[in-house]
PDB file of N, CA and C in Angstrom:
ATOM      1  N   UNK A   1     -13.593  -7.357 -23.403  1.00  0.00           N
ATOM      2  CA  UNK A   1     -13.778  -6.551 -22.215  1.00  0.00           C
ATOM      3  C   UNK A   1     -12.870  -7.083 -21.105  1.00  0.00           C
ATOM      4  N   UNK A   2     -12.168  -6.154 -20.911  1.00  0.00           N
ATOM      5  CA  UNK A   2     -11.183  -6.605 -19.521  1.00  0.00           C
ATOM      6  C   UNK A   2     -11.816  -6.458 -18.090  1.00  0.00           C
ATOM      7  N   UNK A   3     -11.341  -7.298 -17.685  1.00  0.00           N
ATOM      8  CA  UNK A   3     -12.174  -7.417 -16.175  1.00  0.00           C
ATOM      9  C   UNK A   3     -11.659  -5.801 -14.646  1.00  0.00           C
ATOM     10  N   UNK A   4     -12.196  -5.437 -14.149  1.00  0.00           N
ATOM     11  CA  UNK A   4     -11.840  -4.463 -13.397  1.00  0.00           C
ATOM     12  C   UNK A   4     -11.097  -4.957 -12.467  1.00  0.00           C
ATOM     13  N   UNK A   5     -10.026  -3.873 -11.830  1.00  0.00           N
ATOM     14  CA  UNK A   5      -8.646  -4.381 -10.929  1.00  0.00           C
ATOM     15  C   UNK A   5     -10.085  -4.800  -9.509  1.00  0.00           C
ATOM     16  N   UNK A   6      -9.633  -5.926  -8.489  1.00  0.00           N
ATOM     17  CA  UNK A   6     -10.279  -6.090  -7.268  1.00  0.00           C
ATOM     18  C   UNK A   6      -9.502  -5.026  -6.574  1.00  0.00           C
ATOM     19  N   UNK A   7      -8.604  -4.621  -6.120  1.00  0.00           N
ATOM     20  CA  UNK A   7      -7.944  -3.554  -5.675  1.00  0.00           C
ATOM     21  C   UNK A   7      -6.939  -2.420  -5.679  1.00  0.00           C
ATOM     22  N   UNK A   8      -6.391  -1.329  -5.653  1.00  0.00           N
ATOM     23  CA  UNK A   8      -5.896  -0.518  -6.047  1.00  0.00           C
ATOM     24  C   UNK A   8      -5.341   0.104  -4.937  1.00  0.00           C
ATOM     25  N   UNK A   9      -3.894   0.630  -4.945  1.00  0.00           N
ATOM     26  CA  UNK A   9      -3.644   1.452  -3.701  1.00  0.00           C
ATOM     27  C   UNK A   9      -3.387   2.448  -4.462  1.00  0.00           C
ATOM     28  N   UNK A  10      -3.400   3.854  -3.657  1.00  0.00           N
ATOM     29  CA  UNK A  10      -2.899   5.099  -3.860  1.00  0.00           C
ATOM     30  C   UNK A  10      -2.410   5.795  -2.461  1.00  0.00           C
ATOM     31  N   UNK A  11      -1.282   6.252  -3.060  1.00  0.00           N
ATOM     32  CA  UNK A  11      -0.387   7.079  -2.278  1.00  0.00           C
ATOM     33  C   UNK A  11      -0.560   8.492  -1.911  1.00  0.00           C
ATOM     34  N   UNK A  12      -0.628   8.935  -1.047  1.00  0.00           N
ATOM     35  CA  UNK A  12      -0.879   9.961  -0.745  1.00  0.00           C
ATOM     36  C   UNK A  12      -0.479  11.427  -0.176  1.00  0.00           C
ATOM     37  N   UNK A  13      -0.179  12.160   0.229  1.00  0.00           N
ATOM     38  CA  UNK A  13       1.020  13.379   0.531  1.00  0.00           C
ATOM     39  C   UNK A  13       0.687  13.691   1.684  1.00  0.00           C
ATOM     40  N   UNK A  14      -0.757  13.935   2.276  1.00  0.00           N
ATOM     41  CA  UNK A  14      -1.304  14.352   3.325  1.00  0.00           C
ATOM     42  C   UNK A  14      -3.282  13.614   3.242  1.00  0.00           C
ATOM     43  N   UNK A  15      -3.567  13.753   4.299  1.00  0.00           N
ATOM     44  CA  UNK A  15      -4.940  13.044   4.895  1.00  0.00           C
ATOM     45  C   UNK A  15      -6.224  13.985   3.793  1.00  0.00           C
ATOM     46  N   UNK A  16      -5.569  15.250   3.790  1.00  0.00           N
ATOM     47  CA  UNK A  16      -6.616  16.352   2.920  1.00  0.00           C
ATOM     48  C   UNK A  16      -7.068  15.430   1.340  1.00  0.00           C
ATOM     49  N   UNK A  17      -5.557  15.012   1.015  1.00  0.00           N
ATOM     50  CA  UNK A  17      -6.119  14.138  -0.621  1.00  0.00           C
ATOM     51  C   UNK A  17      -7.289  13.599  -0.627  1.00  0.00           C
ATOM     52  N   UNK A  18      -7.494  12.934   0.665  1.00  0.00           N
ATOM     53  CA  UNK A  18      -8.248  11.432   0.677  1.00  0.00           C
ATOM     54  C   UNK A  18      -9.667  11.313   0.251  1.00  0.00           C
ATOM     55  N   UNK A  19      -9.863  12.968   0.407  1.00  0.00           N
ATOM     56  CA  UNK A  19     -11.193  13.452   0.426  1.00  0.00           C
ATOM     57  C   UNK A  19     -11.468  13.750  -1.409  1.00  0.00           C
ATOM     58  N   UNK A  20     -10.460  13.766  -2.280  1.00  0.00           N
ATOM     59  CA  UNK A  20     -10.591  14.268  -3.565  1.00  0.00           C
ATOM     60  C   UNK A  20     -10.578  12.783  -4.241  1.00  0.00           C
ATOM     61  N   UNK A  21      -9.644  11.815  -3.779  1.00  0.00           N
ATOM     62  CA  UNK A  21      -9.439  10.267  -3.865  1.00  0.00           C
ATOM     63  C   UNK A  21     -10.920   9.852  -4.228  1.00  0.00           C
ATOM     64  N   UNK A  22     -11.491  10.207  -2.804  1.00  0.00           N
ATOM     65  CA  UNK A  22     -12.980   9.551  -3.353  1.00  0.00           C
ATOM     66  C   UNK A  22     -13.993   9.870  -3.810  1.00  0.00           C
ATOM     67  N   UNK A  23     -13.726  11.336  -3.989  1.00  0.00           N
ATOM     68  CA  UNK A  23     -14.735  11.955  -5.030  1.00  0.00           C
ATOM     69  C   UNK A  23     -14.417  11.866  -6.302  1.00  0.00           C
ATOM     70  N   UNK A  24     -13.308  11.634  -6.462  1.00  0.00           N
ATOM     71  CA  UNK A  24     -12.446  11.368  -8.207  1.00  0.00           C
ATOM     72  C   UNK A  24     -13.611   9.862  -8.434  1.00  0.00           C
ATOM     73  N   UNK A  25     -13.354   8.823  -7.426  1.00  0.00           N
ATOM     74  CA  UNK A  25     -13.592   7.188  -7.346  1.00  0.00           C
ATOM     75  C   UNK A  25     -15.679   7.654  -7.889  1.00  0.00           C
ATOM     76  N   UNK A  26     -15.771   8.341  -6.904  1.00  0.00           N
ATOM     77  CA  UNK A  26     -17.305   8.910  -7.281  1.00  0.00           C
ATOM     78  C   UNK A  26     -17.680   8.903  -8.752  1.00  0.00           C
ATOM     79  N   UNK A  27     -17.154  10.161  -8.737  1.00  0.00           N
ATOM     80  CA  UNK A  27     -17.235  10.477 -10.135  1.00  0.00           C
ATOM     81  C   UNK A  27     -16.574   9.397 -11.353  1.00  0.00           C
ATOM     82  N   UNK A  28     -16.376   8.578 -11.164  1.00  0.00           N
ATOM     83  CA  UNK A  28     -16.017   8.198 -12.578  1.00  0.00           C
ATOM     84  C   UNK A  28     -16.973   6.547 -12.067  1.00  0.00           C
ATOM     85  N   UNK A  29     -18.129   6.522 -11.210  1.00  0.00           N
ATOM     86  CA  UNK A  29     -18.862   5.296 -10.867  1.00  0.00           C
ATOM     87  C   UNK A  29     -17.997   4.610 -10.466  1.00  0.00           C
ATOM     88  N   UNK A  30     -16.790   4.720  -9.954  1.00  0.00           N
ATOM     89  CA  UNK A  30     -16.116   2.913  -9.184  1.00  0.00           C
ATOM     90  C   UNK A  30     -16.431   2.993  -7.976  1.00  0.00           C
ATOM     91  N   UNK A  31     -17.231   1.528  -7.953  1.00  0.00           N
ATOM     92  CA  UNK A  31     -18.241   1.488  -6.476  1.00  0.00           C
ATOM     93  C   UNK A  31     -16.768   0.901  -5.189  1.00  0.00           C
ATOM     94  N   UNK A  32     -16.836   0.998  -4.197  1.00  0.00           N
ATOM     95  CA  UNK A  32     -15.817   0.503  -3.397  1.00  0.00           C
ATOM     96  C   UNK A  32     -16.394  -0.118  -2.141  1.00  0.00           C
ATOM     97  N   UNK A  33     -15.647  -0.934  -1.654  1.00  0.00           N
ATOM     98  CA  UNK A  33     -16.564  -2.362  -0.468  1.00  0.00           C
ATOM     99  C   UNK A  33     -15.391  -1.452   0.838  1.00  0.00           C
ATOM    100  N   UNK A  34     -14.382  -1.468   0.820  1.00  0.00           N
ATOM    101  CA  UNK A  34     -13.658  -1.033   1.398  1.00  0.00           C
ATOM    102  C   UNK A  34     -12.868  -0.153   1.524  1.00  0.00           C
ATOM    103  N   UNK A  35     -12.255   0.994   2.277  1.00  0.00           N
ATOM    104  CA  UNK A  35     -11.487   1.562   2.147  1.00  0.00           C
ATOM    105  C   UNK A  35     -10.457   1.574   3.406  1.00  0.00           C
ATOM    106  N   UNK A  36      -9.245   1.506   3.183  1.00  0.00           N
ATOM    107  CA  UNK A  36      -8.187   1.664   4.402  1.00  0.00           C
ATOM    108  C   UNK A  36      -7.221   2.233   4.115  1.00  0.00           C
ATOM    109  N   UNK A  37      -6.492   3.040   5.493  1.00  0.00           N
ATOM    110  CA  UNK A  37      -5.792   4.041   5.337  1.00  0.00           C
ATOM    111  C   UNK A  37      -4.407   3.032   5.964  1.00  0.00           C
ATOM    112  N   UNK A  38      -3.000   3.453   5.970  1.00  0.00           N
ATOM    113  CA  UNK A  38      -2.327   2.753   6.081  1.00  0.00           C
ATOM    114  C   UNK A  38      -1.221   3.896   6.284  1.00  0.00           C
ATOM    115  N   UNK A  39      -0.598   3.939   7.697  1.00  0.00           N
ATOM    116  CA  UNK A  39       0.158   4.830   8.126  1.00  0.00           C
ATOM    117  C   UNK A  39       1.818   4.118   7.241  1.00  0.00           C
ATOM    118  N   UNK A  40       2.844   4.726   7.209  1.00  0.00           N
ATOM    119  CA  UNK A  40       4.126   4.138   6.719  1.00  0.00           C
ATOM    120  C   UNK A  40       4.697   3.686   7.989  1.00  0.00           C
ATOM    121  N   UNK A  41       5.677   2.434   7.555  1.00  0.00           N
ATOM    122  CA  UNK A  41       6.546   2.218   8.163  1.00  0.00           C
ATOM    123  C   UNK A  41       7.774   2.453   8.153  1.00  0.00           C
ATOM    124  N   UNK A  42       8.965   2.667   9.166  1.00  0.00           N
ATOM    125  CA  UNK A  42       9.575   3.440   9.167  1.00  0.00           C
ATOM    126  C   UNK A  42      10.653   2.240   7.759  1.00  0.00           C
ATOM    127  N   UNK A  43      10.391   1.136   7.440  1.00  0.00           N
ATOM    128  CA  UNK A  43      10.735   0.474   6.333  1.00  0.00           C
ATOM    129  C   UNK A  43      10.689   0.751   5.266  1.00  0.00           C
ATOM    130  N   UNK A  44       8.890   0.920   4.787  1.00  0.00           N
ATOM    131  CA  UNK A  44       8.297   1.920   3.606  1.00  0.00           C
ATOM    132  C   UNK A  44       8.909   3.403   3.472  1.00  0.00           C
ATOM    133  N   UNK A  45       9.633   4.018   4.455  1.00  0.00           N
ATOM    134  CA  UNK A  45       9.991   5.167   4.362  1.00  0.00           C
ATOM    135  C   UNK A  45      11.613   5.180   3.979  1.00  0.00           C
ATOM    136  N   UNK A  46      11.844   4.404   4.455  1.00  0.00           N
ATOM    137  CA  UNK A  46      13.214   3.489   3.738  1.00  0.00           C
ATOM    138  C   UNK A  46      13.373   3.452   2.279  1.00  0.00           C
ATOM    139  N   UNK A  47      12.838   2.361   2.183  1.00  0.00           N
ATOM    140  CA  UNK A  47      12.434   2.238   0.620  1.00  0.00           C
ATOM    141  C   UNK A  47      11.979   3.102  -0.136  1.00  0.00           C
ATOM    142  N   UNK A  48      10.812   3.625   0.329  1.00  0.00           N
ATOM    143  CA  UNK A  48      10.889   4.881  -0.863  1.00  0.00           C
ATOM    144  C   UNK A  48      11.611   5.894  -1.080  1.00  0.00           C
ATOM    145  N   UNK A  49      12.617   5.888   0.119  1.00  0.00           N
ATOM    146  CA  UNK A  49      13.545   7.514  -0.096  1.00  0.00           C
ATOM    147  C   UNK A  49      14.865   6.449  -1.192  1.00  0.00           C
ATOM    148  N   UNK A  50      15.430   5.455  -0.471  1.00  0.00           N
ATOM    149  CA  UNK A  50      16.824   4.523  -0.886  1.00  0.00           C
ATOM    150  C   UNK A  50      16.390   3.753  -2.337  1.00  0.00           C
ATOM    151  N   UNK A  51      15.178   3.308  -1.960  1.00  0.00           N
ATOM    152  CA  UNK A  51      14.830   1.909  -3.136  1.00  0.00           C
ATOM    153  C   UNK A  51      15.444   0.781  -2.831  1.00  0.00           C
ATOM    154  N   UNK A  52      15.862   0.776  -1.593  1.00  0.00           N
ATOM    155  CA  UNK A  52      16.478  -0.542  -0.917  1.00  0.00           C
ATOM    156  C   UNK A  52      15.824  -0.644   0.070  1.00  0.00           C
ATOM    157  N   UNK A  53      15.399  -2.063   0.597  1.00  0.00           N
ATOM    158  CA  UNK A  53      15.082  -2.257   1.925  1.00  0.00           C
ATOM    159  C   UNK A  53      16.233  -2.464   2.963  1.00  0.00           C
ATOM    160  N   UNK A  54      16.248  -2.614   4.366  1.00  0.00           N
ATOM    161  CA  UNK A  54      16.707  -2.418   5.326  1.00  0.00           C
ATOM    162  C   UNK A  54      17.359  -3.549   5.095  1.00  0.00           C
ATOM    163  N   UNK A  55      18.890  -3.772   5.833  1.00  0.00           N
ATOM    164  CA  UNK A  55      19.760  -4.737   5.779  1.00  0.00           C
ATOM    165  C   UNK A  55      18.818  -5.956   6.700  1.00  0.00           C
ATOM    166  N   UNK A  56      19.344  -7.185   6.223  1.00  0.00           N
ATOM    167  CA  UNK A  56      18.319  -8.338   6.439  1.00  0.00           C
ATOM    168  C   UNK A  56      16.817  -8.380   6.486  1.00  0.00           C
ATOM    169  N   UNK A  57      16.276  -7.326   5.757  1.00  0.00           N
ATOM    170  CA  UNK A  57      14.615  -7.531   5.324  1.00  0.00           C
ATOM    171  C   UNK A  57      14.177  -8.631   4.458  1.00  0.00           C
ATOM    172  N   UNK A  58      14.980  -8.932   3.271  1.00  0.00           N
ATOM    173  CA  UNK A  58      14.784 -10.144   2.372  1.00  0.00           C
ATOM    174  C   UNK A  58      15.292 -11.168   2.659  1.00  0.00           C
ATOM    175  N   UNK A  59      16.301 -11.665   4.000  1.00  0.00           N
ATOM    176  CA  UNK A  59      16.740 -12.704   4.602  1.00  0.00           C
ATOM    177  C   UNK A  59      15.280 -13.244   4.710  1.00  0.00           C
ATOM    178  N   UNK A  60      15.774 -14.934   4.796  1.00  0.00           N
ATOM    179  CA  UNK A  60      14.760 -15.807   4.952  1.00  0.00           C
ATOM    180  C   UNK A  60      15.013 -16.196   6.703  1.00  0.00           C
ATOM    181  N   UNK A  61      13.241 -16.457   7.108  1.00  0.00           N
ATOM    182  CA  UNK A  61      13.617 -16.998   8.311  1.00  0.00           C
ATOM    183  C   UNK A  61      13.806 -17.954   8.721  1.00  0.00           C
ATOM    184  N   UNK A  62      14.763 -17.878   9.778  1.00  0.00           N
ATOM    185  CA  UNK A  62      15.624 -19.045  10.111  1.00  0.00           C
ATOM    186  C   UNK A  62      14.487 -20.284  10.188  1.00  0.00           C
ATOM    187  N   UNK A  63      14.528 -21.936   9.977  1.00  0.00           N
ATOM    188  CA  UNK A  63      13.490 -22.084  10.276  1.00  0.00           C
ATOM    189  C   UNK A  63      14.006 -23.270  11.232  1.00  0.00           C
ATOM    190  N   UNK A  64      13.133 -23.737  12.096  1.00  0.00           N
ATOM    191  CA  UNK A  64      13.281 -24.166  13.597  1.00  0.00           C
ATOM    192  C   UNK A  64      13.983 -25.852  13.382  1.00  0.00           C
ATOM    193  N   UNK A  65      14.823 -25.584  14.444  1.00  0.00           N
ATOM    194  CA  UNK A  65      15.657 -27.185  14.057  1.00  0.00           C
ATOM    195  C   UNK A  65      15.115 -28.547  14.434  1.00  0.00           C
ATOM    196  N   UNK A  66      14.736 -29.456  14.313  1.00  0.00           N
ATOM    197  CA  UNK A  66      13.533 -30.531  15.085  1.00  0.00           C
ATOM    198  C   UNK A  66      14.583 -31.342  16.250  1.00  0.00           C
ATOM    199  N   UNK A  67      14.084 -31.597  17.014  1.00  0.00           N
ATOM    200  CA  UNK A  67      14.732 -31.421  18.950  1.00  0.00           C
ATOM    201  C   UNK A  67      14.861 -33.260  18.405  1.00  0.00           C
TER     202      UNK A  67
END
């Protein structure tokens, strides 16, 4: 027996889904502690149109020089 995912995201097209999301979650008994909605960023909107993130997103940060 495999253990159940602790969390799951789903994507969505418009706010109307959200309402079928959790009647689907209903219906098939997966109980849920939380739910959150999560507007895009104009990054995420990036990425999902390119499949690249924004020039210097995966740069590391600089890290601080000791005085």
């Amino acid at each position: 027996m495999s253990a159940a995912p602790k969390a799951v995201a789903v994507r969505l097209d418009g706010e109307a889904d959200l309402a079928d999301v959790v009647r689907a979650l209903d219906a098939e008994g997966v109980r849920h502690e939380d739910l959150r909605l999560h507007a895009p960023s104009l990054d995420d909107v990036f990425l999902a149109k390119t499949g690249h993130r924004l020039e210097g997103e995966d740069a590391e940060e600089p890290q601080p020089v000791p005085a």
